[in-house]
Every structure is written in structure tokens, then in C-alpha cells.
C-alpha atoms as a PDB file:
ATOM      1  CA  UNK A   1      -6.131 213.366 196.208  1.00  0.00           C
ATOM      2  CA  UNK A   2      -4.496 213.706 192.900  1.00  0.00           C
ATOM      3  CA  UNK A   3      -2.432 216.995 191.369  1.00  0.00           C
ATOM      4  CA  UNK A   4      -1.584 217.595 187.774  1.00  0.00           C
ATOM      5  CA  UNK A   5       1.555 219.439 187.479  1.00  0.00           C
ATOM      6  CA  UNK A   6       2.755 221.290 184.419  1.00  0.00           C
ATOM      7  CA  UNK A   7       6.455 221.435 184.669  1.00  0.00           C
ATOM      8  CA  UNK A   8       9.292 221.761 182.321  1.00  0.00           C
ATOM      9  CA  UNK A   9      12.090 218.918 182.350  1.00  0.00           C
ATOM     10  CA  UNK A  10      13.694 219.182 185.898  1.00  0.00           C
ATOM     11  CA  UNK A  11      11.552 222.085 187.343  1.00  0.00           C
ATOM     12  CA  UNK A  12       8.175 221.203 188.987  1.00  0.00           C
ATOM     13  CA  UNK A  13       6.064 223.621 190.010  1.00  0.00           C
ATOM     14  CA  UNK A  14       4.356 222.889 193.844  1.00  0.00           C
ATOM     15  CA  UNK A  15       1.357 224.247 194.353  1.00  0.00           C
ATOM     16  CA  UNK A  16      -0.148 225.139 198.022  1.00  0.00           C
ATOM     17  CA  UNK A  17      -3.747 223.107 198.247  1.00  0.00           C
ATOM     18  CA  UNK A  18      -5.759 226.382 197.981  1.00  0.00           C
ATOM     19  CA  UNK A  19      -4.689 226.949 194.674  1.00  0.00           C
ATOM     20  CA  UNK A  20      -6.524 223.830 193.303  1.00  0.00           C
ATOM     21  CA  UNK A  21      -9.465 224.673 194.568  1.00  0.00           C
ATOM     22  CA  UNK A  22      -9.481 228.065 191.984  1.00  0.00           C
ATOM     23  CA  UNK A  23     -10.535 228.976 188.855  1.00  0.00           C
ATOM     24  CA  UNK A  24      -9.911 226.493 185.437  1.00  0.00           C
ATOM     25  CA  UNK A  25      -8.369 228.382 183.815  1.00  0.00           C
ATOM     26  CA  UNK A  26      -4.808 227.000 183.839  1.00  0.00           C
ATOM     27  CA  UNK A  27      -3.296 229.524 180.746  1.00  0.00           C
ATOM     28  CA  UNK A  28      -2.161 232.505 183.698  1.00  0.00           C
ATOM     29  CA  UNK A  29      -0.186 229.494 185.478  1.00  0.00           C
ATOM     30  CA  UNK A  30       1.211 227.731 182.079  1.00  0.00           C
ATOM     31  CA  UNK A  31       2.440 231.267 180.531  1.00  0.00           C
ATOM     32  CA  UNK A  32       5.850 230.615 181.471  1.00  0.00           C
ATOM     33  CA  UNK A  33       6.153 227.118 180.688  1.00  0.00           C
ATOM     34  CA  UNK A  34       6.410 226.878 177.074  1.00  0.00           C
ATOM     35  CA  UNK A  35       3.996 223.811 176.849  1.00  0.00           C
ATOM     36  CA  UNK A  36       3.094 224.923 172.877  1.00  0.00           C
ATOM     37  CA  UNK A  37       6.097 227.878 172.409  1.00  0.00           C
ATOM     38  CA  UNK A  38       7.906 225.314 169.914  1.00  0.00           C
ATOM     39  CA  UNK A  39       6.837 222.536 168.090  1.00  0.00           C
ATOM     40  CA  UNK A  40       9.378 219.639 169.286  1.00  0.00           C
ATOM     41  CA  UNK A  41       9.777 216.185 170.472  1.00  0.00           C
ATOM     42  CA  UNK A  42      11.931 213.896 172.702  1.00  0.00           C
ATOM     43  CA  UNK A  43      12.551 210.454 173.990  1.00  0.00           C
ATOM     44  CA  UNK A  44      14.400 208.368 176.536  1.00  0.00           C
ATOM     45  CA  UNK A  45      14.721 204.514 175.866  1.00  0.00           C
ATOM     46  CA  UNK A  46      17.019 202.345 178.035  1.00  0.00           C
ATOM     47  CA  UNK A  47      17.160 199.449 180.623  1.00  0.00           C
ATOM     48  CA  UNK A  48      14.893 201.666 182.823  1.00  0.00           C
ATOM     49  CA  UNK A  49      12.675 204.048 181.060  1.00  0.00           C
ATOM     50  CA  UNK A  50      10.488 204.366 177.728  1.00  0.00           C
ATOM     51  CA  UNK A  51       9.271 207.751 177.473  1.00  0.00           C
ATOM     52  CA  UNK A  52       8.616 209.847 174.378  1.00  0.00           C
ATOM     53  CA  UNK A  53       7.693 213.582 175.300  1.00  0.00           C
ATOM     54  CA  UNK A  54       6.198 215.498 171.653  1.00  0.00           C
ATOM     55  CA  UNK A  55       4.704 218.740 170.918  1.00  0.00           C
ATOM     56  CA  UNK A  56       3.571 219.933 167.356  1.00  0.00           C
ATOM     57  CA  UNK A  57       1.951 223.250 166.016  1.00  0.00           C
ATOM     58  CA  UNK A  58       0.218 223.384 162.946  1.00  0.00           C
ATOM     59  CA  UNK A  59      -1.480 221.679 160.366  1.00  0.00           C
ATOM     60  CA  UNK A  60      -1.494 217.739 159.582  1.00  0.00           C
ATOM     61  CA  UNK A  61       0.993 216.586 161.887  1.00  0.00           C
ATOM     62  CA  UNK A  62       1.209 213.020 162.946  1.00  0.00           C
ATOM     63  CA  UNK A  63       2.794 211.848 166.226  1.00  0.00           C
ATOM     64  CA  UNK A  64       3.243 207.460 165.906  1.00  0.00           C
ATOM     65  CA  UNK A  65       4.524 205.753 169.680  1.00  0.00           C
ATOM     66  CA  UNK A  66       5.576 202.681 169.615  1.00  0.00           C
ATOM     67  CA  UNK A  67       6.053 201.433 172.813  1.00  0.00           C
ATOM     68  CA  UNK A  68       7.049 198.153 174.521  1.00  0.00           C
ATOM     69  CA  UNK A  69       8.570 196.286 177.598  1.00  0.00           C
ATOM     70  CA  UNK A  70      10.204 198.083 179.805  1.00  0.00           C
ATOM     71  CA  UNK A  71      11.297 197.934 183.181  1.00  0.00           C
ATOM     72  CA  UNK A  72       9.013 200.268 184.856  1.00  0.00           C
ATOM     73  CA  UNK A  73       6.716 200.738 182.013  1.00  0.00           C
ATOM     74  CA  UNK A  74       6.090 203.425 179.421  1.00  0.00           C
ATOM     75  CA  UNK A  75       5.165 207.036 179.662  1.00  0.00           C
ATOM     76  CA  UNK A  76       4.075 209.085 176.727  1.00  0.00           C
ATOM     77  CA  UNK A  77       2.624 212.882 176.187  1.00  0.00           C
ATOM     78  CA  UNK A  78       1.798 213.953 173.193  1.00  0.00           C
ATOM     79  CA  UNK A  79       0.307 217.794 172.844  1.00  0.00           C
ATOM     80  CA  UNK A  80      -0.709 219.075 169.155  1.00  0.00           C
ATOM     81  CA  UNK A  81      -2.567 222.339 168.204  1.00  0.00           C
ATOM     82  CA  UNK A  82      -3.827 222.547 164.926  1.00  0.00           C
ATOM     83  CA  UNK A  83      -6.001 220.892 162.483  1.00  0.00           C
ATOM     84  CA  UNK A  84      -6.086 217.667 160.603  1.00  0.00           C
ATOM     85  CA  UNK A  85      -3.338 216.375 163.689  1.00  0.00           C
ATOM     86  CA  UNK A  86      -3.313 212.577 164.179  1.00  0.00           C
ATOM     87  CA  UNK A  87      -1.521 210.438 167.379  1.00  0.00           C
ATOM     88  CA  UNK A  88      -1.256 207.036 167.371  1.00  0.00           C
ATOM     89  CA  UNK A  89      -0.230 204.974 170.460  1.00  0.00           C
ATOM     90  CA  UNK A  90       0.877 201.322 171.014  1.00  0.00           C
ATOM     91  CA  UNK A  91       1.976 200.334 174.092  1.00  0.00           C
ATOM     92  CA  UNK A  92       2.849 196.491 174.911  1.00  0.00           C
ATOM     93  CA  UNK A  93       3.904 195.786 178.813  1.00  0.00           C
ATOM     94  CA  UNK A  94       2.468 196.696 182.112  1.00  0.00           C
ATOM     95  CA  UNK A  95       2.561 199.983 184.208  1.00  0.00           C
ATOM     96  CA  UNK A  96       2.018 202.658 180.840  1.00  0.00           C
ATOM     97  CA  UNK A  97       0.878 205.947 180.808  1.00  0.00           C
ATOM     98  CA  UNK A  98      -0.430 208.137 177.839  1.00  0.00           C
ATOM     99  CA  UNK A  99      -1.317 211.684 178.281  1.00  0.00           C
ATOM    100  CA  UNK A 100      -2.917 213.415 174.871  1.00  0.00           C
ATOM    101  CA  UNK A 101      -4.040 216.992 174.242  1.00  0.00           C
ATOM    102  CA  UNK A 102      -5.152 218.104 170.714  1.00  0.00           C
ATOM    103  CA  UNK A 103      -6.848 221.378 170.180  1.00  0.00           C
ATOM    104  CA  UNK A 104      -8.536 222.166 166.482  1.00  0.00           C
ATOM    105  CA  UNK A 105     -10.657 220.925 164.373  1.00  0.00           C
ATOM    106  CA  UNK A 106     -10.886 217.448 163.066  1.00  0.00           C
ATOM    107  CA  UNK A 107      -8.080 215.779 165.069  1.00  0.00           C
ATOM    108  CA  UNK A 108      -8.045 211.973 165.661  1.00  0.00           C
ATOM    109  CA  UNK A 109      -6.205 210.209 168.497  1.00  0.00           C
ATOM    110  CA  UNK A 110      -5.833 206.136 168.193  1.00  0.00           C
ATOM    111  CA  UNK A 111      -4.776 204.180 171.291  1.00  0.00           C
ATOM    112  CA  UNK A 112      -4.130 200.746 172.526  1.00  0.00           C
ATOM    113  CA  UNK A 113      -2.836 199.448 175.298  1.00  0.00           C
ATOM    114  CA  UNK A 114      -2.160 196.049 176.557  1.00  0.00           C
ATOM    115  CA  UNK A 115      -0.827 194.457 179.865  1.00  0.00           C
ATOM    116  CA  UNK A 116      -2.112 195.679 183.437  1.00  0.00           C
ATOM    117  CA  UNK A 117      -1.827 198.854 185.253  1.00  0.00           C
ATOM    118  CA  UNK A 118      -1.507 201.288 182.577  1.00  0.00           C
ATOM    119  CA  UNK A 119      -3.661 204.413 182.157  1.00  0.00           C
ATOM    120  CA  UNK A 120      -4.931 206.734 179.378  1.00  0.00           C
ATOM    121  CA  UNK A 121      -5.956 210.293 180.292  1.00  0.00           C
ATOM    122  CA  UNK A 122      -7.095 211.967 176.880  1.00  0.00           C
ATOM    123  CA  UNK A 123      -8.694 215.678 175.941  1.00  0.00           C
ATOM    124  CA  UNK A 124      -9.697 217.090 172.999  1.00  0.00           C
ATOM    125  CA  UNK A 125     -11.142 220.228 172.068  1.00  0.00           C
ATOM    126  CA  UNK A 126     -12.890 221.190 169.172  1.00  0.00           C
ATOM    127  CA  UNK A 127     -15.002 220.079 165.935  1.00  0.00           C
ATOM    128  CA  UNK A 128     -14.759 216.556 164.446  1.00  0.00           C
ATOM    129  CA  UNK A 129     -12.691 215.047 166.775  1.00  0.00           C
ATOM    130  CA  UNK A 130     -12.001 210.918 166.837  1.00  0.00           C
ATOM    131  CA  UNK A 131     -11.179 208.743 169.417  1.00  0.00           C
ATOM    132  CA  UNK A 132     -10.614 205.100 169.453  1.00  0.00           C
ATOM    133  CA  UNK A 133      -9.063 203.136 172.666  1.00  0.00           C
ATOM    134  CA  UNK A 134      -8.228 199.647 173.123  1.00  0.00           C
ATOM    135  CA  UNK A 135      -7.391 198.733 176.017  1.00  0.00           C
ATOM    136  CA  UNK A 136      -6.689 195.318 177.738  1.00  0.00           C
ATOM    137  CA  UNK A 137      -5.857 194.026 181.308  1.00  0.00           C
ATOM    138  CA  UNK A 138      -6.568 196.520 184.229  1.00  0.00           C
ATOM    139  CA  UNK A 139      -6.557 199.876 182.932  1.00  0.00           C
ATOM    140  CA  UNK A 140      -7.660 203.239 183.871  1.00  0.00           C
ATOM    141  CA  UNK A 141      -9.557 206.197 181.106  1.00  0.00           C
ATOM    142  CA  UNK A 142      -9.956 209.478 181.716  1.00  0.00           C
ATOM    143  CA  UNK A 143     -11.375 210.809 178.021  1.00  0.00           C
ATOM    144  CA  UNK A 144     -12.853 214.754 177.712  1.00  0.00           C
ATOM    145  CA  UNK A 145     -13.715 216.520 174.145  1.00  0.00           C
ATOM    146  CA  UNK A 146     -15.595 219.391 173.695  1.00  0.00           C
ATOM    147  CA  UNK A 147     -16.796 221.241 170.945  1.00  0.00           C
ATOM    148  CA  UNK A 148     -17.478 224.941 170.247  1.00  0.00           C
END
């Protein structure tokens, strides 16, 4: 069994079982999380971690990860509302993760990944949306987009 957990830095929400089992619609339970409050973005990079954390809001944004070797792998999340937004993701090693959510209209998302282990979970949501994925060694895709 797997759980998705929205969380801000340091605080992570548990959830009893029954509650994942409800309804889809996840915007009562994010209210107070901030996930799109502020357009922002952060990253770690040492001996031990690669991880690049970045949230836009608006028009024409680009988010660009580069992302190689690290000890434990990489770990990205990128989360843009708007239209015209663009992410790009390279990541080079083993053990990655990319997590992408773009909601508007005509928003493209560009991945690769190389190495073994790593995993892509992607959604988009809305009209002429783009997705391209490379990915090779073991890997894992999760990809949803929906329209209007």
C-alpha cells in the first residue's frame, strides 16, 4: 500500500487508513498547506542529497533541473499553475525521483532519466499539454493529463 502525503518542510501530515478510502478531492485537506500560496523555489545539494523543491504561479515560467550523482539519488518536485509553463528535467545516477504538477493551458513537461531505480510520477491538467519522457535502466511512470 502506498500514501501520498502533502506536507510542508518538517511537518507531515498522518492520515488514519479510512481517510484514503474518501472522496478525491484533496483541496479541503491541502487548504492549509500553502502548496501554490507563493510562487518559490529551493534546493539542497551536498555529499548526501540532491533535491530541488519549486513552485511558480503565472504565466510562462520555466523550471530547468539539472541533476546528477549523488549519494542516495535525486529528488525533484516541481508544481506550476498557469499557462505557457515549461519543466525540464535531467537526472544522471540511480535511485531519482521527479514529481510534476502543471495546471493551465498549453504547458509542456520534458524528462529524462538515466541509471536504475528512479521514478517519474507526472499530472497535468488542462488544454494542449506536452509530455516527453526518456527514460533508461529500470524505471517506474506514473503519467495523468486531462483536459476540460
Amino acid at each position: 500500500m502506498a500514501a501520498l502525503i502533502f506536507a510542508q518542510a518538517a511537518n507531515a501530515q498522518v492520515m488514519p487508513e479510512g481517510d484514503l478510502t474518501g472522496s478525491l478531492d484533496l483541496e479541503p485537506k491541502l487548504e492549509g498547506v500553502g502548496l501554490f500560496s507563493e510562487s518559490g523555489s529551493g534546493s539542497e545539494s551536498n555529499a548526501t542529497s540532491n533535491i530541488a523543491d519549486i513552485r511558480q504561479v503565472g504565466s510562462g515560467n520555466t523550471a530547468e533541473v539539472n541533476q546528477t550523482s549523488s549519494a542516495y539519488g535525486a529528488f525533484t518536485t516541481i508544481a506550476q499553475i498557469g499557462m505557457d509553463n515549461a519543466a525540464d528535467v535531467t537526472q544522471c545516477a540511480c535511485s531519482n525521483f521527479v514529481d510534476i504538477v502543471q495546471d493551465g493551458t498549453a504547458n509542456l513537461s520534458a524528462i529524462e532519466q538515466t541509471g536504475s531505480g528512479n521514478v517519474f510520477v507526472h499530472r497535468q491538467y488542462g488544454d494542449g499539454l506536452s509530455l516527453s519522457v526518456a527514460q533508461y535502466g529500470g524505471a517506474q511512470i506514473s503519467v495523468t493529463q486531462t483536459g476540460p
